[in-house]
C-alpha atoms as a PDB file:
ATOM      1  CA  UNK A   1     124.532  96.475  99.845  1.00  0.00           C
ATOM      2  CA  UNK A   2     120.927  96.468  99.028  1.00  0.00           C
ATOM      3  CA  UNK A   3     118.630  93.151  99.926  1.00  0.00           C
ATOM      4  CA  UNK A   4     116.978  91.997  96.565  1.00  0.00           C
ATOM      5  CA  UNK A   5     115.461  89.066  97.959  1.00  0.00           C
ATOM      6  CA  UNK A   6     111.584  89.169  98.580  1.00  0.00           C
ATOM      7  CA  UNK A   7     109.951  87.765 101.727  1.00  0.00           C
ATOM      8  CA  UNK A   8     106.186  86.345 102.201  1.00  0.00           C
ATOM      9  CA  UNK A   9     103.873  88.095 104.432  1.00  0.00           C
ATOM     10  CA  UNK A  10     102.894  84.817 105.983  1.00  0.00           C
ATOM     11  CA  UNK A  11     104.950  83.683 108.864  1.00  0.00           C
ATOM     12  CA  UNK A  12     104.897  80.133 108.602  1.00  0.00           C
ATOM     13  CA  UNK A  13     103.055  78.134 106.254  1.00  0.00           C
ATOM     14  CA  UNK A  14     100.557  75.272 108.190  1.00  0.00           C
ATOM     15  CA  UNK A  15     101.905  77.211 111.484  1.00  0.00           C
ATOM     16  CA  UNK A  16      98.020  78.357 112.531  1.00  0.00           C
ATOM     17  CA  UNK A  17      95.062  75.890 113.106  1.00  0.00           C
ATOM     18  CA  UNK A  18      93.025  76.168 109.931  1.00  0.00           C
ATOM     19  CA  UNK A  19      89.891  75.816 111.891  1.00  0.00           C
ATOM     20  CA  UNK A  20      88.536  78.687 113.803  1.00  0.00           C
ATOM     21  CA  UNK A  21      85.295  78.038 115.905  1.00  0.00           C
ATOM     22  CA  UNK A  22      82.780  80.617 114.833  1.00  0.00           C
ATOM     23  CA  UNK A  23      81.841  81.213 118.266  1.00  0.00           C
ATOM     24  CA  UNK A  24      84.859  82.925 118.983  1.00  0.00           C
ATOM     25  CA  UNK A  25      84.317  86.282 116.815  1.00  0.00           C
ATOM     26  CA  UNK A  26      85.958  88.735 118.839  1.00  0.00           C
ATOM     27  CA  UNK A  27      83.665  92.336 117.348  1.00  0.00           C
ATOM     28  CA  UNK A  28      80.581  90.648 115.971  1.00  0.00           C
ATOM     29  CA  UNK A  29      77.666  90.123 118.020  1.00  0.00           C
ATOM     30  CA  UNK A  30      74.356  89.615 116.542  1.00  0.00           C
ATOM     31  CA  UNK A  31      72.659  92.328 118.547  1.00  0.00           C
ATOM     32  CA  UNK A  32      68.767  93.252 117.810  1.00  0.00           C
ATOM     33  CA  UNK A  33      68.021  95.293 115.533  1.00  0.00           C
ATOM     34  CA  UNK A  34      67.113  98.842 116.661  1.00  0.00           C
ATOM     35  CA  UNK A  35      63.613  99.667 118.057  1.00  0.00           C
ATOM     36  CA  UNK A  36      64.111 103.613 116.862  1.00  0.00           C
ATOM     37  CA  UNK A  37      62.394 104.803 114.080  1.00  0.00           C
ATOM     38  CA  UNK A  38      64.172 104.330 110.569  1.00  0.00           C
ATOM     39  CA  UNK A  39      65.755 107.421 109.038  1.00  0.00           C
ATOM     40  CA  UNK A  40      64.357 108.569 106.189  1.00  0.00           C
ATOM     41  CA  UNK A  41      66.744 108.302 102.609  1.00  0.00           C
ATOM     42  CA  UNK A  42      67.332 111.133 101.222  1.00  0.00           C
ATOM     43  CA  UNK A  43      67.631 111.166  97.384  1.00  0.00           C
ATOM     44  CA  UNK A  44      71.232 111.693  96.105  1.00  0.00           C
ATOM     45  CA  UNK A  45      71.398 112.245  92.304  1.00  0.00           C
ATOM     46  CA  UNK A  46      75.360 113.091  92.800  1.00  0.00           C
ATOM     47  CA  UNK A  47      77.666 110.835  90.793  1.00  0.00           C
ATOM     48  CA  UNK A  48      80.785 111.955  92.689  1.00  0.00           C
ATOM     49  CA  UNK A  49      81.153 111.440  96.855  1.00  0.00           C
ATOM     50  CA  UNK A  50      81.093 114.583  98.727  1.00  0.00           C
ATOM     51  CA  UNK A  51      84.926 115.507  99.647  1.00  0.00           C
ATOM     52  CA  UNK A  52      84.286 119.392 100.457  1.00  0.00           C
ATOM     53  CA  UNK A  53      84.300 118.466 104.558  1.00  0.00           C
ATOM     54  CA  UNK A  54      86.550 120.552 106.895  1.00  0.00           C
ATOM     55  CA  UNK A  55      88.435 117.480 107.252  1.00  0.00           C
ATOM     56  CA  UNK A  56      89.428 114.757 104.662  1.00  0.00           C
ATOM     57  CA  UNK A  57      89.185 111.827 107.445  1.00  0.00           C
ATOM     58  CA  UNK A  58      91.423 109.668 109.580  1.00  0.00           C
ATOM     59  CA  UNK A  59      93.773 107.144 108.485  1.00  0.00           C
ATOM     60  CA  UNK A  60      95.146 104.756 110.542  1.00  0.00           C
ATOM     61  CA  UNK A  61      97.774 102.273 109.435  1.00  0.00           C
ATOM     62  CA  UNK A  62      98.791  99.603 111.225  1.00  0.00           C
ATOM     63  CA  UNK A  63     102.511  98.012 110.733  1.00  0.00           C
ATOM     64  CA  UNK A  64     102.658  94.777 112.450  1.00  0.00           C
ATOM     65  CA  UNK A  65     106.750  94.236 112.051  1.00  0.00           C
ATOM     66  CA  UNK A  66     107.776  92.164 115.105  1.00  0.00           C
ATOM     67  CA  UNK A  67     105.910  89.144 116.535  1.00  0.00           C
ATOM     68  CA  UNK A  68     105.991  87.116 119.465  1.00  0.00           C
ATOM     69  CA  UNK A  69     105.813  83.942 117.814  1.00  0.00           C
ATOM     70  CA  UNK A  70     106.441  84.458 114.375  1.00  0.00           C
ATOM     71  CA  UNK A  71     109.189  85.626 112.271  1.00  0.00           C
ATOM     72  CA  UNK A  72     109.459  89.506 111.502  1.00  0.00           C
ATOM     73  CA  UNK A  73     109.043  91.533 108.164  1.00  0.00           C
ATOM     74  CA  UNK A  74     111.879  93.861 107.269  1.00  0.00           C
ATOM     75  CA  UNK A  75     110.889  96.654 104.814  1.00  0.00           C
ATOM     76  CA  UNK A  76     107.317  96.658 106.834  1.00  0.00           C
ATOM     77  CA  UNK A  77     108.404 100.700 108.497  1.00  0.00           C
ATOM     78  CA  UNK A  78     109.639 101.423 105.082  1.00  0.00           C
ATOM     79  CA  UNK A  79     105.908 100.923 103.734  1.00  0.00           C
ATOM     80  CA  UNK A  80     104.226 102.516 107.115  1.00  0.00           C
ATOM     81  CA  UNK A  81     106.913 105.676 106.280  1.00  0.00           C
ATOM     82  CA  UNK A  82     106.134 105.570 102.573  1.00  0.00           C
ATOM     83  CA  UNK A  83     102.396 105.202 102.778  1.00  0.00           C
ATOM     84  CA  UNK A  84     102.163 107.769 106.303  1.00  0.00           C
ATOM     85  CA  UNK A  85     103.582 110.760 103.812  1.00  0.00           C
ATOM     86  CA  UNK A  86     101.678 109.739 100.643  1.00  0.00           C
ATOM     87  CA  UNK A  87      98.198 109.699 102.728  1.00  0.00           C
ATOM     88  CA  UNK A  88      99.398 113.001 104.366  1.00  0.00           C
ATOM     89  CA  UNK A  89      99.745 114.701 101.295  1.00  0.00           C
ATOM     90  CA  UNK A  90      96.524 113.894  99.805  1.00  0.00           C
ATOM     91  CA  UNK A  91      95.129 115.826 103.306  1.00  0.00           C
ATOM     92  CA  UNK A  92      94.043 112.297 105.849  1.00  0.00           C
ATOM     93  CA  UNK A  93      95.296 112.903 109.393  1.00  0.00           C
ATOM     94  CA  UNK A  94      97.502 109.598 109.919  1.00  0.00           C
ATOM     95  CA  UNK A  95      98.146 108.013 112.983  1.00  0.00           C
ATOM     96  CA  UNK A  96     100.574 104.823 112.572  1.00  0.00           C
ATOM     97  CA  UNK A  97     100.590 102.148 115.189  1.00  0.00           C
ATOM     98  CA  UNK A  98     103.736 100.106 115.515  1.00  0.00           C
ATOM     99  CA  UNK A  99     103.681  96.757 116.380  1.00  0.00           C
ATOM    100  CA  UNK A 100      99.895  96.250 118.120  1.00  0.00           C
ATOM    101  CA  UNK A 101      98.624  92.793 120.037  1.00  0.00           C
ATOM    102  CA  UNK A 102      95.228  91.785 119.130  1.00  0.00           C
ATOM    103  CA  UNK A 103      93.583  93.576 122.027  1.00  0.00           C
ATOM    104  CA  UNK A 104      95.927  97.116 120.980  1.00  0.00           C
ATOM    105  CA  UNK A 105      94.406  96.791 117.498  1.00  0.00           C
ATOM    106  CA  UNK A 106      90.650  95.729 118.268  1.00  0.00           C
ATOM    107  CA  UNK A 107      90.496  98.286 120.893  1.00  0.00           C
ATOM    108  CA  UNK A 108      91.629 100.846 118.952  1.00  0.00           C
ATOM    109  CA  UNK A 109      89.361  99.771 115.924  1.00  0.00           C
ATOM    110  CA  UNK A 110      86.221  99.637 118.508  1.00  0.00           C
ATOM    111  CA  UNK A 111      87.243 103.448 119.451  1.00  0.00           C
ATOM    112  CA  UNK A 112      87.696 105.238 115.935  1.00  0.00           C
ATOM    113  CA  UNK A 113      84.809 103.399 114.854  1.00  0.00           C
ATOM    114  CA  UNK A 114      82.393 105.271 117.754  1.00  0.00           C
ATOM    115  CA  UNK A 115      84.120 108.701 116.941  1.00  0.00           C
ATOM    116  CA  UNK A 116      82.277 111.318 115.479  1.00  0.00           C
ATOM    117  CA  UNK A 117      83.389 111.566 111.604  1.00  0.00           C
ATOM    118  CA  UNK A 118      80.058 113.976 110.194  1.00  0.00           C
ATOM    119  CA  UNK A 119      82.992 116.398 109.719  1.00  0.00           C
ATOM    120  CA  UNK A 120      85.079 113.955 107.208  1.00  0.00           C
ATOM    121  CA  UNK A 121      85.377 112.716 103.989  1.00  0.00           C
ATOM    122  CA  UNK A 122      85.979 109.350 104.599  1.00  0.00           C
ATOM    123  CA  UNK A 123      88.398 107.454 106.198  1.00  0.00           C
ATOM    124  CA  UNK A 124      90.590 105.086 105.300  1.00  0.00           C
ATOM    125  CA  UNK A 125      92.501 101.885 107.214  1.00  0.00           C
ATOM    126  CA  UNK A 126      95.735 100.250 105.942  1.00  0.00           C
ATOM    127  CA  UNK A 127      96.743  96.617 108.079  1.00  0.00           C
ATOM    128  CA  UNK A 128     100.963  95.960 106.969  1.00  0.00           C
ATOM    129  CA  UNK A 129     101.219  92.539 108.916  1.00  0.00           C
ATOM    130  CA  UNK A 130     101.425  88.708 108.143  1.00  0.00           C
ATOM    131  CA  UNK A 131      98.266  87.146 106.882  1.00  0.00           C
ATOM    132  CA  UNK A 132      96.747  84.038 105.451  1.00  0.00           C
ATOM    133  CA  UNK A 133      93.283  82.056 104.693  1.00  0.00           C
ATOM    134  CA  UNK A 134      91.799  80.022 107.295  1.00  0.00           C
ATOM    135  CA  UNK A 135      88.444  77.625 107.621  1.00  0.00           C
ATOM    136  CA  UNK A 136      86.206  78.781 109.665  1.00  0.00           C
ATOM    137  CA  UNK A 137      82.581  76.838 110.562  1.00  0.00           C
ATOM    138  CA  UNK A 138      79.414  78.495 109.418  1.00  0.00           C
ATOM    139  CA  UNK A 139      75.918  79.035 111.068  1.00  0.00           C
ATOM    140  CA  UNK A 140      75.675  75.635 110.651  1.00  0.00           C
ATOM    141  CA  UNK A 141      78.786  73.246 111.623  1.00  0.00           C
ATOM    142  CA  UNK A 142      78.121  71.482 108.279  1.00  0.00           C
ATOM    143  CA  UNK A 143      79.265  74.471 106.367  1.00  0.00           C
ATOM    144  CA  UNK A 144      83.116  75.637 106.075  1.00  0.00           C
ATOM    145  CA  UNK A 145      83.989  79.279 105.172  1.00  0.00           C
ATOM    146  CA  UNK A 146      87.250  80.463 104.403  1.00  0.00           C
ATOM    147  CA  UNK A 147      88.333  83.640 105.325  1.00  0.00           C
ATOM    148  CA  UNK A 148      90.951  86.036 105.556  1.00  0.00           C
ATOM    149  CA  UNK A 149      93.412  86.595 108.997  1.00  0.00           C
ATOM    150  CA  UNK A 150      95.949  89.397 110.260  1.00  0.00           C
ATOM    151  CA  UNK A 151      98.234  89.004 112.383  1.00  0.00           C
ATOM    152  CA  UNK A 152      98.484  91.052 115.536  1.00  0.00           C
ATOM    153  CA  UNK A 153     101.958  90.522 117.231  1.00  0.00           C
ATOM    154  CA  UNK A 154     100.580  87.860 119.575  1.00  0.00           C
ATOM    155  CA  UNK A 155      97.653  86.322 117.608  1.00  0.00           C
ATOM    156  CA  UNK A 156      95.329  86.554 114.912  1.00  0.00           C
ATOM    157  CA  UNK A 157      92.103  88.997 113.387  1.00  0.00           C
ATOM    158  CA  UNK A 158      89.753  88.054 111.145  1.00  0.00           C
ATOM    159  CA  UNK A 159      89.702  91.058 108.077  1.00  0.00           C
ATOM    160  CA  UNK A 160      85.168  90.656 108.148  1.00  0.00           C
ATOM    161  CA  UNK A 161      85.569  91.546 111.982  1.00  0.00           C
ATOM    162  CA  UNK A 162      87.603  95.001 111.585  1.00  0.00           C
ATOM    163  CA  UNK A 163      85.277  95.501 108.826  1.00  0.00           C
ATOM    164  CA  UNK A 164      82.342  95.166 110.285  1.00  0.00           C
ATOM    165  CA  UNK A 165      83.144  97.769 112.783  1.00  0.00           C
ATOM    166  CA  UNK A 166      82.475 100.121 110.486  1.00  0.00           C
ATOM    167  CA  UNK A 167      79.362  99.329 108.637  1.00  0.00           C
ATOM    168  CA  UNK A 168      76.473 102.351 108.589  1.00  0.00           C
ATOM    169  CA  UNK A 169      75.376 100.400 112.074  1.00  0.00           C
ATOM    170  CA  UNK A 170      78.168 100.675 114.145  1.00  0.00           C
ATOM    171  CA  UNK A 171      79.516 103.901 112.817  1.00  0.00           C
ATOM    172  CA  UNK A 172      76.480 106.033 111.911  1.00  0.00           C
ATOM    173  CA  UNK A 173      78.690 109.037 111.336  1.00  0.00           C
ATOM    174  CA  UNK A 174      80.114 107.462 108.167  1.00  0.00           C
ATOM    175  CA  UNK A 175      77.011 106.635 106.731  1.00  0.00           C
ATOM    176  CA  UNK A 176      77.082 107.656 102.710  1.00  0.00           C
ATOM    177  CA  UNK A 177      81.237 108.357 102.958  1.00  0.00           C
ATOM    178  CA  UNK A 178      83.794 106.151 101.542  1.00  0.00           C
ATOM    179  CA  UNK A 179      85.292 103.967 103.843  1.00  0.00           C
ATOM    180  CA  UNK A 180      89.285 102.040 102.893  1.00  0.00           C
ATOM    181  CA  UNK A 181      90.545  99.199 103.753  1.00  0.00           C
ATOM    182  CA  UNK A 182      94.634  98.440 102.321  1.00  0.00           C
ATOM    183  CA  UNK A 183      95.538  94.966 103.507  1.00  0.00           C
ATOM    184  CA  UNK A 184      99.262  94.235 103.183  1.00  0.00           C
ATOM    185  CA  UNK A 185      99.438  90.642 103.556  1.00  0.00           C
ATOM    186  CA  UNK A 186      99.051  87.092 102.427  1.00  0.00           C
ATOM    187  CA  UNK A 187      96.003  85.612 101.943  1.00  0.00           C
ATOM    188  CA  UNK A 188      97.245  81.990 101.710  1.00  0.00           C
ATOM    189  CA  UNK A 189     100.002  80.154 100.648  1.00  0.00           C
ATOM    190  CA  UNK A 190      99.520  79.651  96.554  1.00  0.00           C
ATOM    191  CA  UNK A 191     102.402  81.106  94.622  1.00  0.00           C
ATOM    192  CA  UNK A 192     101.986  82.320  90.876  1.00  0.00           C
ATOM    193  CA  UNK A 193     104.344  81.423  88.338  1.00  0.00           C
ATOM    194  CA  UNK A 194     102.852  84.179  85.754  1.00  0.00           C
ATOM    195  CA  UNK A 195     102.623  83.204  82.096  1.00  0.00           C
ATOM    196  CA  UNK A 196     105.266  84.060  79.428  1.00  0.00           C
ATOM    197  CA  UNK A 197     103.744  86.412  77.612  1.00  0.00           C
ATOM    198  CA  UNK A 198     103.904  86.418  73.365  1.00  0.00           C
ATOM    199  CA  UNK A 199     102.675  89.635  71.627  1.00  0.00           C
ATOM    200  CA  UNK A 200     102.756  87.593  68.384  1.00  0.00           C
ATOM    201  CA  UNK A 201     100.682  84.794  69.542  1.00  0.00           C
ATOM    202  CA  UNK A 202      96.777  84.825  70.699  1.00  0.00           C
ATOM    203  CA  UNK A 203      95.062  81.583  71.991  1.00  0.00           C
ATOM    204  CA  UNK A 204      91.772  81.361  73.186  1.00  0.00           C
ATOM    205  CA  UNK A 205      92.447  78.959  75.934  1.00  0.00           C
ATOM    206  CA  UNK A 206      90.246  79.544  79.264  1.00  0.00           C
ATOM    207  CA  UNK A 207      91.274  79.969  83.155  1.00  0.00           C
ATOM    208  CA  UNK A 208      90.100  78.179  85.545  1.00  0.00           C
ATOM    209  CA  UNK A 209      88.107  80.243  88.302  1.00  0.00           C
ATOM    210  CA  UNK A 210      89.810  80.294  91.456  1.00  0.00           C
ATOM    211  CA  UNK A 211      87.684  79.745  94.807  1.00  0.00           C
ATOM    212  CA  UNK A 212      86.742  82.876  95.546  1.00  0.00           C
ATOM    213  CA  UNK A 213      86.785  83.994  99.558  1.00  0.00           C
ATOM    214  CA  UNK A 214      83.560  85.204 101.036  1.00  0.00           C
ATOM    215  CA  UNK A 215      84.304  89.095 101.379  1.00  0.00           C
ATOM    216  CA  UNK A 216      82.696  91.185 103.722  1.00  0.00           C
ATOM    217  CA  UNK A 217      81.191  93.658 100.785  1.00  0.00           C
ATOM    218  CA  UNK A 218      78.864  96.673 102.553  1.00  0.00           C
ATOM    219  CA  UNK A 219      77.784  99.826 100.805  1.00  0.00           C
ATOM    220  CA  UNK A 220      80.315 102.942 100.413  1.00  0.00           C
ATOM    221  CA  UNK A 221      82.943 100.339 100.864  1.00  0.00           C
ATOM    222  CA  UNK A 222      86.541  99.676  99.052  1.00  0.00           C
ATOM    223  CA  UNK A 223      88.984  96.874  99.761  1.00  0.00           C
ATOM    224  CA  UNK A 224      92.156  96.855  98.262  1.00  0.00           C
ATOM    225  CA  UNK A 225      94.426  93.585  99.052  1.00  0.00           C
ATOM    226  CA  UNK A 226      97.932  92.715  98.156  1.00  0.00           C
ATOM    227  CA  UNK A 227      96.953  89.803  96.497  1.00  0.00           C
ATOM    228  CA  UNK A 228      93.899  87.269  95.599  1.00  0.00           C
ATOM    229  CA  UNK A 229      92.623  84.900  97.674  1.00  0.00           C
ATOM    230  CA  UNK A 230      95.114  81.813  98.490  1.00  0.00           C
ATOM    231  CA  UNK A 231      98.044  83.649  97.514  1.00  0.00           C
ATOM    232  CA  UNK A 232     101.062  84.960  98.805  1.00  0.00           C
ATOM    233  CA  UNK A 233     102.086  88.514  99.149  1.00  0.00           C
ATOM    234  CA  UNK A 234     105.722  89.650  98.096  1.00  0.00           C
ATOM    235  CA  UNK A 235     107.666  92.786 100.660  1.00  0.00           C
ATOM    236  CA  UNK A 236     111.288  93.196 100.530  1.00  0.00           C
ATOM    237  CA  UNK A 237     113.613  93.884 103.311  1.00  0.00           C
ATOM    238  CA  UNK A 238     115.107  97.025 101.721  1.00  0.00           C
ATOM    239  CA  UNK A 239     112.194  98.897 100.223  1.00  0.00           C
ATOM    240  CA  UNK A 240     109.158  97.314 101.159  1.00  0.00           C
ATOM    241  CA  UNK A 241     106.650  95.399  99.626  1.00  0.00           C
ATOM    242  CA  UNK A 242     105.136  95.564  96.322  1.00  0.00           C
ATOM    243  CA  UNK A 243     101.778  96.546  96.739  1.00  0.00           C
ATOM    244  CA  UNK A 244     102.504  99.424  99.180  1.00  0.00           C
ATOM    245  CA  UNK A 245     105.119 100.119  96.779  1.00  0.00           C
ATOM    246  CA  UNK A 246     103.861 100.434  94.021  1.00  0.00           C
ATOM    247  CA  UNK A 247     100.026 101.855  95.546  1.00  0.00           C
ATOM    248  CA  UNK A 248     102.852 104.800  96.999  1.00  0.00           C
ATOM    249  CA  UNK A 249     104.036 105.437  93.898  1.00  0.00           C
ATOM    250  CA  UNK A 250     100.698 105.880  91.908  1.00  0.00           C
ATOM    251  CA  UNK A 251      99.522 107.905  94.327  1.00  0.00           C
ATOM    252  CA  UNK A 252     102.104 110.269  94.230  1.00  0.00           C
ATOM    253  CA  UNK A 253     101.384 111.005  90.839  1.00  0.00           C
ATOM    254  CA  UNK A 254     100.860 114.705  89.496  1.00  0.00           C
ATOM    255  CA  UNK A 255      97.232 113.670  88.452  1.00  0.00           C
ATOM    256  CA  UNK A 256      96.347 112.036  91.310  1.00  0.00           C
ATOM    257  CA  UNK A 257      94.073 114.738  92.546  1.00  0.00           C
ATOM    258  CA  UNK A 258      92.098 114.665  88.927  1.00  0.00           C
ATOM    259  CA  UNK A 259      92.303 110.940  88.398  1.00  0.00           C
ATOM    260  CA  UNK A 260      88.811 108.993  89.728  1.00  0.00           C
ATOM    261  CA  UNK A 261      89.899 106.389  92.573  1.00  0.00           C
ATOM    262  CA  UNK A 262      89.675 103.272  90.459  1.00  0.00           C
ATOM    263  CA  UNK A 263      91.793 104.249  87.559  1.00  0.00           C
ATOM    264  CA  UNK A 264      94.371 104.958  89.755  1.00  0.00           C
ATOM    265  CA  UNK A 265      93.992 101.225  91.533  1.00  0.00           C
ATOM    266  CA  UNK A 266      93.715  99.974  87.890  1.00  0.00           C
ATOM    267  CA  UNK A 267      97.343 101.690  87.835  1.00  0.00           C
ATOM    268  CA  UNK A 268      98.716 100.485  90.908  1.00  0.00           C
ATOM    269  CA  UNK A 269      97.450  96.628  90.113  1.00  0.00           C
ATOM    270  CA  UNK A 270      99.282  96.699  86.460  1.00  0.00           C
ATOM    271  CA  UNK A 271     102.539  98.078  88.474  1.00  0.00           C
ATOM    272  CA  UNK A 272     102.357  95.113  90.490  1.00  0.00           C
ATOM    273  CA  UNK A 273     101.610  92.706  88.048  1.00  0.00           C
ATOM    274  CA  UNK A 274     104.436  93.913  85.387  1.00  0.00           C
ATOM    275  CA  UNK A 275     107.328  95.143  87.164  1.00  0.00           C
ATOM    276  CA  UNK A 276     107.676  92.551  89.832  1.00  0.00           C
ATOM    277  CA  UNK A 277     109.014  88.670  90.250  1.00  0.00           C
ATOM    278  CA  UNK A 278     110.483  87.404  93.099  1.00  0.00           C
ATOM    279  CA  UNK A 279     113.737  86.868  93.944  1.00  0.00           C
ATOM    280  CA  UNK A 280     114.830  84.216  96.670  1.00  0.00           C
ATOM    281  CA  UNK A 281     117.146  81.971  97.859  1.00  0.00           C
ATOM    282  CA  UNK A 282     114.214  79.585  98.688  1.00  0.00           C
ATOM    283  CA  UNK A 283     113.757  77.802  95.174  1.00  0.00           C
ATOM    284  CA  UNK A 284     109.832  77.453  95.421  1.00  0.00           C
ATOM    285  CA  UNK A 285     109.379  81.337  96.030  1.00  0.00           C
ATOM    286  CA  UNK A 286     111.917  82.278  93.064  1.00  0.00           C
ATOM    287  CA  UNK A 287     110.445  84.047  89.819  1.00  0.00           C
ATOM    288  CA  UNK A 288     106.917  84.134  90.884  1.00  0.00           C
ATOM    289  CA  UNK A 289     104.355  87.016  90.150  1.00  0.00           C
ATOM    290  CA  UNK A 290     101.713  88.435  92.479  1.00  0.00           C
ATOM    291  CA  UNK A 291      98.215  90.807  91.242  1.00  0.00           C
ATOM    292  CA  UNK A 292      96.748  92.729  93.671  1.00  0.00           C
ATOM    293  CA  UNK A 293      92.895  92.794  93.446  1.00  0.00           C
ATOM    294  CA  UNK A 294      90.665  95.096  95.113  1.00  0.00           C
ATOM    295  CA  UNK A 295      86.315  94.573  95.597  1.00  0.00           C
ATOM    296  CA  UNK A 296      83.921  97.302  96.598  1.00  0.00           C
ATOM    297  CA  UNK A 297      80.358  98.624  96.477  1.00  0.00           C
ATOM    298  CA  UNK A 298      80.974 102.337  95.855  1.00  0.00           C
ATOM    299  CA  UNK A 299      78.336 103.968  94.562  1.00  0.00           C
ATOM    300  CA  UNK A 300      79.661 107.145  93.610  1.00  0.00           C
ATOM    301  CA  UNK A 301      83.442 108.011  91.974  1.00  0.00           C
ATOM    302  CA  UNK A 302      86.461 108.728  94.423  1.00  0.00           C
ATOM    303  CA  UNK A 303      88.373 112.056  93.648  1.00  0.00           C
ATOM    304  CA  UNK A 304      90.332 112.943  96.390  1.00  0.00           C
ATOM    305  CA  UNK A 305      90.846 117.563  94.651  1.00  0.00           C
ATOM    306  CA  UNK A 306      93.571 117.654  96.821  1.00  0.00           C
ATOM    307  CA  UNK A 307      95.640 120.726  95.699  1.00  0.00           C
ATOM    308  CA  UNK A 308      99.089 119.569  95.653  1.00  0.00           C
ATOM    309  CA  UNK A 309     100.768 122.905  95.171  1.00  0.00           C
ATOM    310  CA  UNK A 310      99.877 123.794  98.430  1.00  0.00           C
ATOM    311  CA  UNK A 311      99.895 120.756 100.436  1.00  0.00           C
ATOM    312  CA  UNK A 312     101.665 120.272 103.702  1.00  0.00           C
ATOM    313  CA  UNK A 313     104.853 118.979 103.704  1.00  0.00           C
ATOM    314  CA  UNK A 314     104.046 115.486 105.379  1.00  0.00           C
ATOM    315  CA  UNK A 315     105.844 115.196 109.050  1.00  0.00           C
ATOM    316  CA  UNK A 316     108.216 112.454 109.745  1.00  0.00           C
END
């Protein structure tokens, strides 16, 4: 019998301190800058990224399902599957990691991100795990940021940190490529109720701006999350969670390899938006709505050219 009910990707709401000592930032260290002689720019009048590389890139997804401490998300393998043959198909070499602690997952970030990638498009890193929004103090203890978390199986990551790891600094080999970050998880524990909507009525009420989390924004980049800042993020048990979903389903699209990167985001965010509300037992989680939202500083349009007619048949 298939499992309609929807599940959170946060484990526990109030379960984590929300304070996190800024001292303790496990990949950034405020190193001095360089004494070597800046590289010259070189003028690119391009308006499209350069995907003719023997290789497309490296993607490595990350499907956090069981935890130590915290409860477990069925449907998450159904995503890594999903995602693992759509990413395959449009040419990335995928490597899926089940299950990583924090020291699995910053280790291997810390390695891919001193690889050698001249020969790539871009590359691209998808996090399926538990998540939420936590305080954390500034450069000054009078300030308090909130940022984003994912869970390893035995503790917690903070989204800037992976990041960071691969900013034209610390991975010199990407500099001018695209590099992707999908993150499958909450972002806080806000639900949205949605709004009825009336084709035959207009109003010209406002919204209120939501507090906007500080996102760790670089050149060449794209992050794609599940859901805004503060909110929750819907999976279900039996086919996975929405965003994945529906980002699996766009992407398989017979124009995807004609179809500029953000149109097809555009797409996958409406699918979310329109075709979901949850279902649970839990009365406060019932009939709510979820938008995915994604922030970048590309420079240059995404097309991925990818001939589908004679693409590999993705391996299990």
């Amino acid at each position: 019998m298939a499992n309609d009910r929807d599940d959170v990707d946060i484990h526990v709401p109030g379960a984590i301190p929300k304070l996190i000592s800024a001292v303790i930032r496990p990949f950034r260290k405020h190193e001095p800058p360089s004494q070597s002689e800046p590289q010259p720019v070189l003028r690119d009048d391009s308006d499209e990224y350069c995907f003719t590389h023997s290789k497309r890139g490296k993607a490595l997804i990350f499907n956090n399902e069981y935890f130590k401490m915290y409860s477990s998300r069925p449907g998450s393998s159904q995503d890594a599957r999903n995602l693992s043959r759509v990413l395959q198909r449009l040419g990335f070499e995928v490597e899926c990691l089940h299950n990583q602690t924090k020291s699995q997952m910053k280790r291997v970030l810390k390695k891919v991100s001193k690889e050698d990638h001249s020969d790539e498009d871009c590359i691209l890193i998808a996090v399926l795990s538990h998540g939420d929004q936590v305080e954390v103090e500034g450069e000054t203890k009078s300030v308090i940021e909130k940022h984003d978390v994912v869970y390893a199986t035995n503790g917690t990551l903070l989204t800037r940190d992976m990041v960071h790891l691969f900013t034209d600094d610390c991975c010199p080999s990407l500099i001018g490529k695209p590099r992707i970050f999908l993150i499958q998880a909450c972002r806080g524990t806000t639900l949205d109720p949605g709004v009825e909507v009336n084709l035959r009525d207009e109003v010209d009420a406002t919204i209120s701006s939501p507090v906007i989390t500080p996102a760790p924004l670089y050149k060449d980049f794209l992050i794609m999350y599940a859901t805004p800042p503060g909110h929750y993020a819907f999976r279900r048990p039996d086919t996975g969670s929405w965003f994945i979903k529906a980002f699996c389903d766009v992407f398989s699209g017979p124009d995807v390899s004609s179809t500029e990167i953000q149109k097809l985001l555009t797409r996958v965010i409406k699918k979310v938006s329109f075709e979901y509300e949850s279902h649970s037992k839990t009365r406060d989680l019932a009939g709510k709505k979820q938008t995915s939202c994604s922030c970048h500083m590309l420079i240059k349009d995404i097309y991925f050219r990818v001939d589908l007619d004679k693409a590999l048949e993705p391996k299990e």
